[in-house]
PDB file of N, CA and C in Angstrom:
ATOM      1  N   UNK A   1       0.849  -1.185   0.000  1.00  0.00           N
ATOM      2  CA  UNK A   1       0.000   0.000   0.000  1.00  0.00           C
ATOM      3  C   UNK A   1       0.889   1.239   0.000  1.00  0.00           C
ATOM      4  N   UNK A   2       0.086   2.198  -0.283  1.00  0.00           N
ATOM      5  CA  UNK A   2       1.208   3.718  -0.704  1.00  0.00           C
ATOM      6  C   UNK A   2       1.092   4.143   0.675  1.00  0.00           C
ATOM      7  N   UNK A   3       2.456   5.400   1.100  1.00  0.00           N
ATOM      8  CA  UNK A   3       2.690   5.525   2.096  1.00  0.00           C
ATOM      9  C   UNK A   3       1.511   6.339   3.073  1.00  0.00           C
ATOM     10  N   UNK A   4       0.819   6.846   1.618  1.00  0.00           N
ATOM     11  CA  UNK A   4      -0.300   7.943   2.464  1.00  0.00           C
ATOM     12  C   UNK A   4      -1.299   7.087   3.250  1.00  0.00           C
ATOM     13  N   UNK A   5      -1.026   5.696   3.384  1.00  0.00           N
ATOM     14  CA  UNK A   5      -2.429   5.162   4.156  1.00  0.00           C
ATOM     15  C   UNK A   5      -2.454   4.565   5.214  1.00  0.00           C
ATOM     16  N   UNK A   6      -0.944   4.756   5.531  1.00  0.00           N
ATOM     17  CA  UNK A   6      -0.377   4.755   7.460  1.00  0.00           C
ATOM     18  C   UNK A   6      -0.689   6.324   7.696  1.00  0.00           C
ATOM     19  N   UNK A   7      -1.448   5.463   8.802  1.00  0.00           N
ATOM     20  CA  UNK A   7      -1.640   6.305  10.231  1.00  0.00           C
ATOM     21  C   UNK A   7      -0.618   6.960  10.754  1.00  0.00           C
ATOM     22  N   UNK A   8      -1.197   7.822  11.522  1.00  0.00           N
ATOM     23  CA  UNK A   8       0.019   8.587  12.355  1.00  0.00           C
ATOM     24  C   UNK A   8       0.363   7.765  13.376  1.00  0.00           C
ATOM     25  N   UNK A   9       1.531   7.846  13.925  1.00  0.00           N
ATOM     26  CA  UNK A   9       2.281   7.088  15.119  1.00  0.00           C
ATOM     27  C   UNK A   9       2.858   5.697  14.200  1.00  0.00           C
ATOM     28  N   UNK A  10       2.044   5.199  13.020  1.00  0.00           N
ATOM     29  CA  UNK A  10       2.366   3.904  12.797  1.00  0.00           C
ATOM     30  C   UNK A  10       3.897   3.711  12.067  1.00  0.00           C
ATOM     31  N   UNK A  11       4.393   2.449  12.574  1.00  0.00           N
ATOM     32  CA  UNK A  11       5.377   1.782  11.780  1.00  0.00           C
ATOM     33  C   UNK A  11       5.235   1.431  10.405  1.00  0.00           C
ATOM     34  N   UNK A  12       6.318   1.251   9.715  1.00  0.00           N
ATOM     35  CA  UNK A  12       5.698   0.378   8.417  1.00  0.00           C
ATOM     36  C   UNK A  12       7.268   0.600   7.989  1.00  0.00           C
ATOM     37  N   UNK A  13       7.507  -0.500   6.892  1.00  0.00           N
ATOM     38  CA  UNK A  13       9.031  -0.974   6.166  1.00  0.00           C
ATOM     39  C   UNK A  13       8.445  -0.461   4.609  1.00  0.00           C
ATOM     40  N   UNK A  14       9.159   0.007   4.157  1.00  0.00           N
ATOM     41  CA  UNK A  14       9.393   0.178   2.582  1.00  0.00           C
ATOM     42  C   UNK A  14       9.902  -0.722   2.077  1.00  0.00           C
ATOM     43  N   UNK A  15       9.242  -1.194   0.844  1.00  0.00           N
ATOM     44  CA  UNK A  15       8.642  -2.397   0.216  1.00  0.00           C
ATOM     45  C   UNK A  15       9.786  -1.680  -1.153  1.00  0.00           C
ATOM     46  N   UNK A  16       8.863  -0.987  -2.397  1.00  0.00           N
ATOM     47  CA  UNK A  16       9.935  -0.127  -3.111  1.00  0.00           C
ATOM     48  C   UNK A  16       9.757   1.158  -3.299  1.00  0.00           C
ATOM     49  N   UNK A  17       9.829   1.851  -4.217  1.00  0.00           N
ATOM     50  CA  UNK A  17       9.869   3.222  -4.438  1.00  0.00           C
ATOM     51  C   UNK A  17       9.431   3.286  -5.705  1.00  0.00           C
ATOM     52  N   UNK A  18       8.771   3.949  -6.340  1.00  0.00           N
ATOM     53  CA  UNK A  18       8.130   4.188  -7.759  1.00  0.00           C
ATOM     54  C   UNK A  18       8.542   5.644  -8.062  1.00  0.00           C
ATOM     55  N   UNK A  19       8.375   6.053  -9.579  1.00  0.00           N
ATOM     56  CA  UNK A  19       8.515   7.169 -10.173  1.00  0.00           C
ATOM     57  C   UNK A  19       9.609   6.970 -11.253  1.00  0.00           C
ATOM     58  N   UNK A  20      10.182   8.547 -11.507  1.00  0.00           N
ATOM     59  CA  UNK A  20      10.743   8.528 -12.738  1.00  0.00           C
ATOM     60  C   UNK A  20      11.934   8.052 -11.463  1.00  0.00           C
ATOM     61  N   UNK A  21      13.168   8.324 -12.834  1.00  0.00           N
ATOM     62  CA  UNK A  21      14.034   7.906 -12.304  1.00  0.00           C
ATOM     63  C   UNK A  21      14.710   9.115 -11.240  1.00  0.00           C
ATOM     64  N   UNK A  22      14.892  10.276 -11.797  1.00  0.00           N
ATOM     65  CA  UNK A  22      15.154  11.945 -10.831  1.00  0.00           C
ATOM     66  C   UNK A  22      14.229  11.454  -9.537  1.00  0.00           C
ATOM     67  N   UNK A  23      12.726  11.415  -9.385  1.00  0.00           N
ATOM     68  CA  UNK A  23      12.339  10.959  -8.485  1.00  0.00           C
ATOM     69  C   UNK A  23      12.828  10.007  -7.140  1.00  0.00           C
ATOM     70  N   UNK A  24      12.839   8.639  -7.426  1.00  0.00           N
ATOM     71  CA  UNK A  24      13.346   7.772  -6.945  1.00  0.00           C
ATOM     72  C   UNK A  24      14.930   8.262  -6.195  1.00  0.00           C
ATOM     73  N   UNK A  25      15.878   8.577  -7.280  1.00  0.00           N
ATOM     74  CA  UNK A  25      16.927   8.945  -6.853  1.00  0.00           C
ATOM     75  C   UNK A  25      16.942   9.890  -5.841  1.00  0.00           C
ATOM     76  N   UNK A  26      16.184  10.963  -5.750  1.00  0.00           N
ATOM     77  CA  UNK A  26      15.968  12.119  -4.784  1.00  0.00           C
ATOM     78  C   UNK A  26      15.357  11.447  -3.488  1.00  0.00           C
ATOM     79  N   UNK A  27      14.484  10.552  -3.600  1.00  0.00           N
ATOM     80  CA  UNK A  27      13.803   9.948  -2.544  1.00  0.00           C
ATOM     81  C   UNK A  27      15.009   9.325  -1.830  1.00  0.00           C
ATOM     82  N   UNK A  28      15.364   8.277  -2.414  1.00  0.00           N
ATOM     83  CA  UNK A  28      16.642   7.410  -2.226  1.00  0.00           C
ATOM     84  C   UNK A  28      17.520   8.375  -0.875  1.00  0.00           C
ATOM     85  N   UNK A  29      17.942   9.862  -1.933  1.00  0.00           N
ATOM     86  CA  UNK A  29      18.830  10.465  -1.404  1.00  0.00           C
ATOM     87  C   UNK A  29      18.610  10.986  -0.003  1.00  0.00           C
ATOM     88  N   UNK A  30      17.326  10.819   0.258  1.00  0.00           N
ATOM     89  CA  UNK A  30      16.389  11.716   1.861  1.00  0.00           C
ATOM     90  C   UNK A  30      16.897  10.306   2.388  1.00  0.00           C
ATOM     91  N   UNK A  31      16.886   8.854   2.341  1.00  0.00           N
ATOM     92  CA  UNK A  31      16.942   7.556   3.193  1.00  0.00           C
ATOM     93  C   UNK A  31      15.605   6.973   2.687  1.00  0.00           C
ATOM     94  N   UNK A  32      14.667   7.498   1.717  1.00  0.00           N
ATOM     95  CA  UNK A  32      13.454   6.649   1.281  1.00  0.00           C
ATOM     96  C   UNK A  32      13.960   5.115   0.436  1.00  0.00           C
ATOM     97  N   UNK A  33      15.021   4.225   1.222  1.00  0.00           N
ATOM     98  CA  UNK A  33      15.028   3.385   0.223  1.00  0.00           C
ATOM     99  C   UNK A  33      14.325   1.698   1.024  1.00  0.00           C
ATOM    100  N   UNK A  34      14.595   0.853  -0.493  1.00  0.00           N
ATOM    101  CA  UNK A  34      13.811  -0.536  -0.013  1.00  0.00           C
ATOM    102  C   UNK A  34      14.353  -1.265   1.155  1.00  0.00           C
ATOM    103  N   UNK A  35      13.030  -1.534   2.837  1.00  0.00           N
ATOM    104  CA  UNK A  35      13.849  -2.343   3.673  1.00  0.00           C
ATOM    105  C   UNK A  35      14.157  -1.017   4.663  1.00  0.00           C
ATOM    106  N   UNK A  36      14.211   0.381   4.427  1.00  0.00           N
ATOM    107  CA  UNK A  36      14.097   1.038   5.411  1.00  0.00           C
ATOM    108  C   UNK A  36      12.735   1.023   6.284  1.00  0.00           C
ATOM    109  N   UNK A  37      13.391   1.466   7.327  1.00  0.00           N
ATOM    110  CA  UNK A  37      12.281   1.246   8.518  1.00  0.00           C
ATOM    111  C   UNK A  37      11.206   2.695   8.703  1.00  0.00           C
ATOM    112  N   UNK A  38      10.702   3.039   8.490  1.00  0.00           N
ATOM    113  CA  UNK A  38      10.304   4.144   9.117  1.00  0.00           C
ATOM    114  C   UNK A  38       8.737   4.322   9.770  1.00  0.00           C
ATOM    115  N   UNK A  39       8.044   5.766  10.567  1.00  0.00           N
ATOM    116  CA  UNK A  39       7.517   6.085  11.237  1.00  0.00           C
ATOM    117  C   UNK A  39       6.886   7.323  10.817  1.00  0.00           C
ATOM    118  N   UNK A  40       5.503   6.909  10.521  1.00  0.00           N
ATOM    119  CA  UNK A  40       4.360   8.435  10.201  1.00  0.00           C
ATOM    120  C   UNK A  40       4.538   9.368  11.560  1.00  0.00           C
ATOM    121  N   UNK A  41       4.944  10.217  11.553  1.00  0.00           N
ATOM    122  CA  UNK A  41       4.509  11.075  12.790  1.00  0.00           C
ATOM    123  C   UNK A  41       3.551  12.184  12.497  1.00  0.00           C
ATOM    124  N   UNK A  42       3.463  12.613  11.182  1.00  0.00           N
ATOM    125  CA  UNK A  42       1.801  14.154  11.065  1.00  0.00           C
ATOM    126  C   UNK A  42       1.396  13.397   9.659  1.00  0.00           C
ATOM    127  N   UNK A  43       0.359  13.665   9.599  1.00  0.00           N
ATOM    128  CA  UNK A  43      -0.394  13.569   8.130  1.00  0.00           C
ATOM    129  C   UNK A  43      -1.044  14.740   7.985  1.00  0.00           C
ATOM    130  N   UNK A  44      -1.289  16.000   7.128  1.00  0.00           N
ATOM    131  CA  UNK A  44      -1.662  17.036   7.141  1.00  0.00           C
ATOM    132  C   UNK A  44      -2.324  17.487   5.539  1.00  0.00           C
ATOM    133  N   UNK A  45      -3.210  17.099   4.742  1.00  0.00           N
ATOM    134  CA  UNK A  45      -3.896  17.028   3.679  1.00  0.00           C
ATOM    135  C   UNK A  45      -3.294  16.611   2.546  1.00  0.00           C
ATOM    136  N   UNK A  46      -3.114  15.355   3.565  1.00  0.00           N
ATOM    137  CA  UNK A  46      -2.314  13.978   2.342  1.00  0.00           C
ATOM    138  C   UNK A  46      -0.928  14.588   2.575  1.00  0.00           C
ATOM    139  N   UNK A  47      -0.162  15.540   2.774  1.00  0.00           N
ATOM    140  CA  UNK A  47       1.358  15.203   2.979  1.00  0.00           C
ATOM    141  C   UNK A  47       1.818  14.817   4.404  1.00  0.00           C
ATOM    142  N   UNK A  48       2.817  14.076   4.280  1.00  0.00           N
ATOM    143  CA  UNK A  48       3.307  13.293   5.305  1.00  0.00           C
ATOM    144  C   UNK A  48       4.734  13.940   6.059  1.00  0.00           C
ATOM    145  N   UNK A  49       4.697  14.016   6.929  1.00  0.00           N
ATOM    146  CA  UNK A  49       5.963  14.174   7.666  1.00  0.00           C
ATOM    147  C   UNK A  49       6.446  12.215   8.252  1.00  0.00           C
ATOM    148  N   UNK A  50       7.550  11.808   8.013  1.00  0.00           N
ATOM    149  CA  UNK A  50       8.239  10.839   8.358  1.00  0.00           C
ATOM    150  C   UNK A  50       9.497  10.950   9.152  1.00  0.00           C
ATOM    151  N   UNK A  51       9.542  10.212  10.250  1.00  0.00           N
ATOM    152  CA  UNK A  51      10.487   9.409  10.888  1.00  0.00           C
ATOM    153  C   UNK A  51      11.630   8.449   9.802  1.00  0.00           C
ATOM    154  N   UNK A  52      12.722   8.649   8.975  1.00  0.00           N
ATOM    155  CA  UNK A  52      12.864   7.214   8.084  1.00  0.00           C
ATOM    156  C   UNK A  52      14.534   8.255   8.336  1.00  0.00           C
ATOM    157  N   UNK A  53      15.237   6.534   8.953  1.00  0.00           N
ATOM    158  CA  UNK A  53      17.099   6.755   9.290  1.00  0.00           C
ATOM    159  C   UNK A  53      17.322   7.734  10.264  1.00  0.00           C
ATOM    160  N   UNK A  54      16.417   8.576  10.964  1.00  0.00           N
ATOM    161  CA  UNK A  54      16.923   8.937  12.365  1.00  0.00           C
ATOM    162  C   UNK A  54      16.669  10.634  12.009  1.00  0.00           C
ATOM    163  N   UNK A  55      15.707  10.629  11.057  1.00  0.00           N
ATOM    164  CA  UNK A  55      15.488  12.283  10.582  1.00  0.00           C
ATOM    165  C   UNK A  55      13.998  12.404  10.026  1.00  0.00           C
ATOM    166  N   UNK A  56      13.909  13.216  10.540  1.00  0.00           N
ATOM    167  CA  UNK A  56      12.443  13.589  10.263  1.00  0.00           C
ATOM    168  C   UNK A  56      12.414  14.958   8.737  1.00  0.00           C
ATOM    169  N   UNK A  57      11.123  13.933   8.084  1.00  0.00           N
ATOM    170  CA  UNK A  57      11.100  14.655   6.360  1.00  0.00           C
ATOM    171  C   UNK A  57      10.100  14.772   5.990  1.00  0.00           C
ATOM    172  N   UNK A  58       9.616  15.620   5.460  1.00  0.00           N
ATOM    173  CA  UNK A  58       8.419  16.339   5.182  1.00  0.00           C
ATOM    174  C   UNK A  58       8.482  15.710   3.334  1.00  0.00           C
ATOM    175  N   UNK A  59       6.780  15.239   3.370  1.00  0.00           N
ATOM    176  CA  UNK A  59       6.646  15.221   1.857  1.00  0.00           C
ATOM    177  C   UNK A  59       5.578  15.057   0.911  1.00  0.00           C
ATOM    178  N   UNK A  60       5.052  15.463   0.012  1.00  0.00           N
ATOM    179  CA  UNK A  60       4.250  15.301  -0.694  1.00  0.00           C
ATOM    180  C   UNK A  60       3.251  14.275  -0.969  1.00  0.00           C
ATOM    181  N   UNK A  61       2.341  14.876  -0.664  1.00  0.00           N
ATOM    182  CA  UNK A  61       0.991  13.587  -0.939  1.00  0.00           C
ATOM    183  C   UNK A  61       1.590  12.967  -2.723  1.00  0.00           C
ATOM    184  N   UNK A  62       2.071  13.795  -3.257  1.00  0.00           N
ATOM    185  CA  UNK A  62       2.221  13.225  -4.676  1.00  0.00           C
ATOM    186  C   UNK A  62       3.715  12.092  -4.423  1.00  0.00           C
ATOM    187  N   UNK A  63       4.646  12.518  -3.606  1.00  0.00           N
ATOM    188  CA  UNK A  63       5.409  11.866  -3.441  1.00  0.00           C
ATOM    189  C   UNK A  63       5.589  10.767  -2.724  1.00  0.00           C
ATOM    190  N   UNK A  64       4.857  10.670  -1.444  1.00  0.00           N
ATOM    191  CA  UNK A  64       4.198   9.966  -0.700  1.00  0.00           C
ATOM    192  C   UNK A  64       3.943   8.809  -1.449  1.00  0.00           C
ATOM    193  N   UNK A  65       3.008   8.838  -2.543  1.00  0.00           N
ATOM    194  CA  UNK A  65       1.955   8.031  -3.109  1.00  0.00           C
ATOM    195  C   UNK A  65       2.920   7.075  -3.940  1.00  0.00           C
ATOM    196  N   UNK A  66       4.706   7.305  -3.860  1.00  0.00           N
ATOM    197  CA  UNK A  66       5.171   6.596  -4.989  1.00  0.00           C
ATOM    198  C   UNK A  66       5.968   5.517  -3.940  1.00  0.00           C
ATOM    199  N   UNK A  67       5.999   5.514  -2.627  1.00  0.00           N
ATOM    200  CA  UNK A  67       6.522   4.829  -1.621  1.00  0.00           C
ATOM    201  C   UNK A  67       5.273   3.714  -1.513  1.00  0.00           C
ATOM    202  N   UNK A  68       6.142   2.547  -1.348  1.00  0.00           N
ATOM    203  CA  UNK A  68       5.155   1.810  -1.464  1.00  0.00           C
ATOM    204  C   UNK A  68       5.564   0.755  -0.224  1.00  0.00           C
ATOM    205  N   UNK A  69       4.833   0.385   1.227  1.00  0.00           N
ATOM    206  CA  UNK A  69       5.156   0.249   2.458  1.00  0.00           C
ATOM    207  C   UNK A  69       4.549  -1.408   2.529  1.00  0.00           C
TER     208      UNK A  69
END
């Protein structure tokens, strides 16, 4: 399921990452990669703030939607 459909507080592992390739790579580059661990902490009209490698990252419901948990 895409990342926008964890709850706040919840856990969840990244499965893979979708998009172009600039995409992915940029994600990659924040710690969005496959097998990372991370943690919803706000959901705020579909964008997500995350817990993922020990830093908290703010991101796009559009971007969000290409993480796949």
């Amino acid at each position: 399921m895409p990342l926008t459909m964890v709850k706040e507080g919840q856990a969840a592992s990244i499965k893979r990452v979708g998009g172009k390739d600039e995409v992915r790579r940029h994600l990659e580059n924040m710690g969005f990669v496959p097998g990372a661990d991370l943690t919803v902490v706000s959901v705020n009209g579909g964008n997500v703030i995350v817990n993922v490698k020990e830093s908290r990252v703010a991101i796009s419901k559009e971007m969000a939607n290409k993480i796949m948990v």
